[in-house]
C-alpha atoms as a PDB file:
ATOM      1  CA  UNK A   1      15.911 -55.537   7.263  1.00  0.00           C
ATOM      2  CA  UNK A   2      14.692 -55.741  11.073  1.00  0.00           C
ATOM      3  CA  UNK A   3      18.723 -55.964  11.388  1.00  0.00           C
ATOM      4  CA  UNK A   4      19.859 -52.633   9.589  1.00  0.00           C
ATOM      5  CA  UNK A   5      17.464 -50.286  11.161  1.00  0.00           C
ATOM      6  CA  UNK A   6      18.256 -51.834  14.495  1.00  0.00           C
ATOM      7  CA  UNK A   7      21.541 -50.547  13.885  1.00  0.00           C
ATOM      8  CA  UNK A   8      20.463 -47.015  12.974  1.00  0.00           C
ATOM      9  CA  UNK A   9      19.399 -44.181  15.387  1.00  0.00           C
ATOM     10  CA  UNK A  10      16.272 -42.435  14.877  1.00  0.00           C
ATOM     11  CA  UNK A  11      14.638 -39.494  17.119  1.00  0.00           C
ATOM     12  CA  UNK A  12      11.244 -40.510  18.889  1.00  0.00           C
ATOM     13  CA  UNK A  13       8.099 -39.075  19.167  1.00  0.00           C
ATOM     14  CA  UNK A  14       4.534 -39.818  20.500  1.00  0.00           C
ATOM     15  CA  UNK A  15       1.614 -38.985  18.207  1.00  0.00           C
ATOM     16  CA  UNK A  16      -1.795 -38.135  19.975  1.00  0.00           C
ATOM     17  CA  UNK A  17      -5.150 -37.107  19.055  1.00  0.00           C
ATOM     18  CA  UNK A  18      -8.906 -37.411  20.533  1.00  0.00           C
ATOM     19  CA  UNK A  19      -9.912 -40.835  20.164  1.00  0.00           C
ATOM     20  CA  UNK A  20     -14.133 -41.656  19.809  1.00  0.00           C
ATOM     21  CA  UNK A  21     -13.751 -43.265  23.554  1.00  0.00           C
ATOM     22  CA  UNK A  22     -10.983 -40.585  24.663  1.00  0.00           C
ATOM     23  CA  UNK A  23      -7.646 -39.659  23.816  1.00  0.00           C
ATOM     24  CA  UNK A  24      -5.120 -42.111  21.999  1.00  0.00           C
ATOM     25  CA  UNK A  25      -1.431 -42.290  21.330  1.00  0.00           C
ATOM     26  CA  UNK A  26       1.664 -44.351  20.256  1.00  0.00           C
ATOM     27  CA  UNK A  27       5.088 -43.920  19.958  1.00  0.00           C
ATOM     28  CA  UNK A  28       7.079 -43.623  16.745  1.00  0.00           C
ATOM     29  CA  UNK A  29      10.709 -43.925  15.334  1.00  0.00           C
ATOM     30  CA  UNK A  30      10.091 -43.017  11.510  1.00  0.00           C
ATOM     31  CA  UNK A  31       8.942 -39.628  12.320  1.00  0.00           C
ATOM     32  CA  UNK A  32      10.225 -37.148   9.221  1.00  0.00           C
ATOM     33  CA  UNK A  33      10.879 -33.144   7.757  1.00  0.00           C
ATOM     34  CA  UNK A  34       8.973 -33.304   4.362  1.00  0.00           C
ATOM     35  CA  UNK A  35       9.261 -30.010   3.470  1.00  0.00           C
ATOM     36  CA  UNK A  36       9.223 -26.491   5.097  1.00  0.00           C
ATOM     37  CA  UNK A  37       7.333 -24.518   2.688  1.00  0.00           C
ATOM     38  CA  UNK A  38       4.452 -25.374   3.059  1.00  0.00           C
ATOM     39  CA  UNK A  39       5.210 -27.292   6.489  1.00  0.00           C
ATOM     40  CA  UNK A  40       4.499 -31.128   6.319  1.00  0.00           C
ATOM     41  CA  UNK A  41       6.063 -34.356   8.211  1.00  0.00           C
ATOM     42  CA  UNK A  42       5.872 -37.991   7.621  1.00  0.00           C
ATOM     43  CA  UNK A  43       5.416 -41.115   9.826  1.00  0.00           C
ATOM     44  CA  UNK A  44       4.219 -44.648   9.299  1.00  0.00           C
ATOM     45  CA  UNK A  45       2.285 -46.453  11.666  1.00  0.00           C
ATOM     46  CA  UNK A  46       1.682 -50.654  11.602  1.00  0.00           C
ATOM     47  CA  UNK A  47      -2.153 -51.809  12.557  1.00  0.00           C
ATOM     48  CA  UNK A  48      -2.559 -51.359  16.438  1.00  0.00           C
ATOM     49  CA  UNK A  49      -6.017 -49.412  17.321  1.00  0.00           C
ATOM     50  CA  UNK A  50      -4.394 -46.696  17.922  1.00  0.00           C
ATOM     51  CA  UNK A  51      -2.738 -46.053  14.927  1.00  0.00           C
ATOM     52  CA  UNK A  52      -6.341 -46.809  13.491  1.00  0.00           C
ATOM     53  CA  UNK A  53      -7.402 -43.893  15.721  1.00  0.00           C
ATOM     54  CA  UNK A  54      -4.746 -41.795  14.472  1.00  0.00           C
ATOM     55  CA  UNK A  55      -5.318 -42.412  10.640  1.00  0.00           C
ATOM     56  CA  UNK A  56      -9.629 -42.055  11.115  1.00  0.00           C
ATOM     57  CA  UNK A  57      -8.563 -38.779  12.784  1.00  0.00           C
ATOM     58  CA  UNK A  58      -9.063 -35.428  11.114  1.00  0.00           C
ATOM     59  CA  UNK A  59      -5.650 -34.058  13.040  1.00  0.00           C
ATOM     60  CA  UNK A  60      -2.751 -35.095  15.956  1.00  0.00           C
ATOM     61  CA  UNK A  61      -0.010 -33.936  17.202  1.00  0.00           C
ATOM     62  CA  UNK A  62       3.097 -35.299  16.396  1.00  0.00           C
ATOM     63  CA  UNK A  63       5.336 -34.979  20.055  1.00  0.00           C
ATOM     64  CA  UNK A  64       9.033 -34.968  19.677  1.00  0.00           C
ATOM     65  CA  UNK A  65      10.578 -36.670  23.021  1.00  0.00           C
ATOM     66  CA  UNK A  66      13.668 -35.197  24.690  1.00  0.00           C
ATOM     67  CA  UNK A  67      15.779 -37.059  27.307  1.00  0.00           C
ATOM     68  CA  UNK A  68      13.152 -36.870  30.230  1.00  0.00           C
ATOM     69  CA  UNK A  69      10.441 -38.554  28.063  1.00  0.00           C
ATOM     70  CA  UNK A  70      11.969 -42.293  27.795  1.00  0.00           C
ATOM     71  CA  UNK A  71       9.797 -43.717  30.285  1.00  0.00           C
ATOM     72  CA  UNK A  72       6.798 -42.190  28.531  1.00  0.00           C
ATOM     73  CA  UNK A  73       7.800 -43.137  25.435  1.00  0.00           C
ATOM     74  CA  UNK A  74       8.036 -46.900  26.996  1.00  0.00           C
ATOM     75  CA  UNK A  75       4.589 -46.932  28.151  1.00  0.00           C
ATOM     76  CA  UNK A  76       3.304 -45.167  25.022  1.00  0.00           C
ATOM     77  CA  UNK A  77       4.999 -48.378  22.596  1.00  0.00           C
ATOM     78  CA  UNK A  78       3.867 -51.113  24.238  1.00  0.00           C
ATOM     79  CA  UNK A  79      -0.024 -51.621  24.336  1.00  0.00           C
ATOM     80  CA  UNK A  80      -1.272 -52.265  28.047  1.00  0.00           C
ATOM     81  CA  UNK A  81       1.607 -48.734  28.838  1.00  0.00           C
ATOM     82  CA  UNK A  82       0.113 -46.215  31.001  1.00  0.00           C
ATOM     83  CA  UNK A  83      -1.232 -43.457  29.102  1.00  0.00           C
ATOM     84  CA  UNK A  84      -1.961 -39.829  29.557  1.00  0.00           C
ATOM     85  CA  UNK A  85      -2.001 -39.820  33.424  1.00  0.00           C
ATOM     86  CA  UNK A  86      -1.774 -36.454  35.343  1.00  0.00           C
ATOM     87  CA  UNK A  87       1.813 -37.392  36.246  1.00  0.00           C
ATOM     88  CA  UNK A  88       2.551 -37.599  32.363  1.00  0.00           C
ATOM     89  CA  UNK A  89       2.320 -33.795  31.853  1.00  0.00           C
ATOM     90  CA  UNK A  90      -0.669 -33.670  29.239  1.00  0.00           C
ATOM     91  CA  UNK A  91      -3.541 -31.225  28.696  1.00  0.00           C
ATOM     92  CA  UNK A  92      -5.646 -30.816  25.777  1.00  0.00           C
ATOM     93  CA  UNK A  93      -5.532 -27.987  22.604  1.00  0.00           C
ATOM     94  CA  UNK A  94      -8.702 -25.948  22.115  1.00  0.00           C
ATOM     95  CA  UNK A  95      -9.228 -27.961  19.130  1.00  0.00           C
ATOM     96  CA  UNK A  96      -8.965 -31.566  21.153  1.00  0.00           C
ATOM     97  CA  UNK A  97      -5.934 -33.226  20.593  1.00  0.00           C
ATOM     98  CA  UNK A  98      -3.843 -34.107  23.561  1.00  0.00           C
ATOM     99  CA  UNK A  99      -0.387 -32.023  24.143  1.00  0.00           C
ATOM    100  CA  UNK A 100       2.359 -32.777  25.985  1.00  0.00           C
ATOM    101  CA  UNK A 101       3.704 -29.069  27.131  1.00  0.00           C
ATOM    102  CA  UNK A 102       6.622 -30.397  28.467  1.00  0.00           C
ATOM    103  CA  UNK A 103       8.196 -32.146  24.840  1.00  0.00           C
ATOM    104  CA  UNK A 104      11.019 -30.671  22.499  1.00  0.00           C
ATOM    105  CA  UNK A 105       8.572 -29.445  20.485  1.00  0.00           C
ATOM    106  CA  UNK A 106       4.730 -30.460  19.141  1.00  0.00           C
ATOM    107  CA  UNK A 107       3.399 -29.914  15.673  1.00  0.00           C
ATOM    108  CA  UNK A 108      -0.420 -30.151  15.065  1.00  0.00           C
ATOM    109  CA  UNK A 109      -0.884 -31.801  11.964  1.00  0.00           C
ATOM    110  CA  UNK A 110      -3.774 -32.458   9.578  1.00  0.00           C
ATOM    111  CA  UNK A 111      -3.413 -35.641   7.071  1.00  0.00           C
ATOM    112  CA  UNK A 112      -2.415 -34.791   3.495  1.00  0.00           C
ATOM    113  CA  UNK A 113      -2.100 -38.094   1.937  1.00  0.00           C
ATOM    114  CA  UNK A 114      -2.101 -41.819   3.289  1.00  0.00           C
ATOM    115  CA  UNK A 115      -0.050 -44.887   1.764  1.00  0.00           C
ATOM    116  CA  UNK A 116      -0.628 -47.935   2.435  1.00  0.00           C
ATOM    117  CA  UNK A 117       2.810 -50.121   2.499  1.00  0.00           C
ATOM    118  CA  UNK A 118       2.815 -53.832   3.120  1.00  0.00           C
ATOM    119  CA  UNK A 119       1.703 -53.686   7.116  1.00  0.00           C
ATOM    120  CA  UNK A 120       2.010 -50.151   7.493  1.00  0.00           C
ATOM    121  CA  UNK A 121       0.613 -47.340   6.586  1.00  0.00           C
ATOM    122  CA  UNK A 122       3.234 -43.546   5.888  1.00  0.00           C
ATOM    123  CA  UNK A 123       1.215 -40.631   6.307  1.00  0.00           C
ATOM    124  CA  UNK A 124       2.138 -37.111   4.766  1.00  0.00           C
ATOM    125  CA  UNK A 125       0.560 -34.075   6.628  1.00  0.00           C
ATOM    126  CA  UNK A 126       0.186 -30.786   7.064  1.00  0.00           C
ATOM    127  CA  UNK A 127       1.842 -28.952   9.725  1.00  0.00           C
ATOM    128  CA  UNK A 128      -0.989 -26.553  11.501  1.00  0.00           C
ATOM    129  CA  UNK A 129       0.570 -25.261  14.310  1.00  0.00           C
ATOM    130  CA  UNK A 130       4.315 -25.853  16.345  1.00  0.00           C
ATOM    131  CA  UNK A 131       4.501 -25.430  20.024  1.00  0.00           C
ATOM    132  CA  UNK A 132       8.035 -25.290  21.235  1.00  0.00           C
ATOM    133  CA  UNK A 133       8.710 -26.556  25.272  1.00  0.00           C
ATOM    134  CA  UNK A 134      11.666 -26.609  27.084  1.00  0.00           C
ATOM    135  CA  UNK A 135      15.551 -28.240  25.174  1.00  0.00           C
ATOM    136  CA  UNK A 136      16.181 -30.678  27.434  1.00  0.00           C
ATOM    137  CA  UNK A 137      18.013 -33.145  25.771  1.00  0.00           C
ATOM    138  CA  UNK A 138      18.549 -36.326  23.047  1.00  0.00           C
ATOM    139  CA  UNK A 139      16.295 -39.425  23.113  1.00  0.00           C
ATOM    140  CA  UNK A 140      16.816 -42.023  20.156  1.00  0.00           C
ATOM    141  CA  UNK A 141      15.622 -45.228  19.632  1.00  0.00           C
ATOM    142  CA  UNK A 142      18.614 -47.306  18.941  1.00  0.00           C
ATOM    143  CA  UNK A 143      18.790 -51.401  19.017  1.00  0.00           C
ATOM    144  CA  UNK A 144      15.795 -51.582  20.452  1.00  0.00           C
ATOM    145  CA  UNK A 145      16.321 -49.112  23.694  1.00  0.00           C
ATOM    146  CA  UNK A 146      15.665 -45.657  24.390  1.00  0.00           C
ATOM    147  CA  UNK A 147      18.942 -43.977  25.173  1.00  0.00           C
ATOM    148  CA  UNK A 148      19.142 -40.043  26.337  1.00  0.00           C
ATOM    149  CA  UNK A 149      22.086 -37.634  26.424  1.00  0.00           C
ATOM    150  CA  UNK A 150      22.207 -34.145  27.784  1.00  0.00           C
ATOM    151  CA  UNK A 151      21.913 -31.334  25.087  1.00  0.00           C
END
């Protein structure tokens, strides 16, 4: 299986939110559109603390990464990766969560459901709120390496 979805591009993201000892994050491939009306998006995340941070929390936004964002979304999958340093663009919603201004777009999301799945866990939630930053271009995750292209 490992195999197959090597050989399949996906988009990548980052998904934040305020941690109990600060703000957490990791980076995802199996970010999802559930449905538009009413909003909602999918992900699953395997058993780091992060993603234990991320499920406990009561919302996070979901970042999706254009080409200038492959080095942070290096750092952001691997667990000793620098994370949310000034030079990383972040700043922090009224309600919390960490934002990256500067990615294709980030949706605040609230948990709607959560499945657990063998290792993982896929969680369905509500979109709250989509901030849009600047088009600047394709990142995928594709046999294991980030690879950008212009718009």
């Amino acid at each position: 299986m490992k195999a197959a979805f090597r050989r399949y591009p996906t988009g990548v993201a980052v998904i934040s939110t305020a941690g109990p000892d600060g703000p957490v994050g990791l980076t995802a491939s199996s970010v999802a559109s559930v449905s538009l009306a009413p909003p909602a998006l999918s992900f699953s995340v395997m058993g780091t603390s992060a993603a234990g941070a991320i499920l406990e929390a009561p919302s996070f936004v979901v970042h999706l990464l254009g080409s200038t964002h492959a080095g942070l979304a290096h750092e952001f999958a691997h667990t000793d990766g620098r994370r949310f340093t000034p030079d990383q663009g972040w700043d922090t919603l009224p309600s919390g969560e960490p934002i990256l201004p500067g990615a294709l777009a980030a949706l605040r999301a609230a948990p709607l459901h959560r499945l657990p799945v063998g290792d993982s866990t896929v969680v369905v939630a509500a979109v709250l709120e989509v901030f849009h930053g600047p088009d600047d271009g394709r990142l995928i995750y594709h046999r294991r390496e980030f690879v950008t292209s212009p718009a």
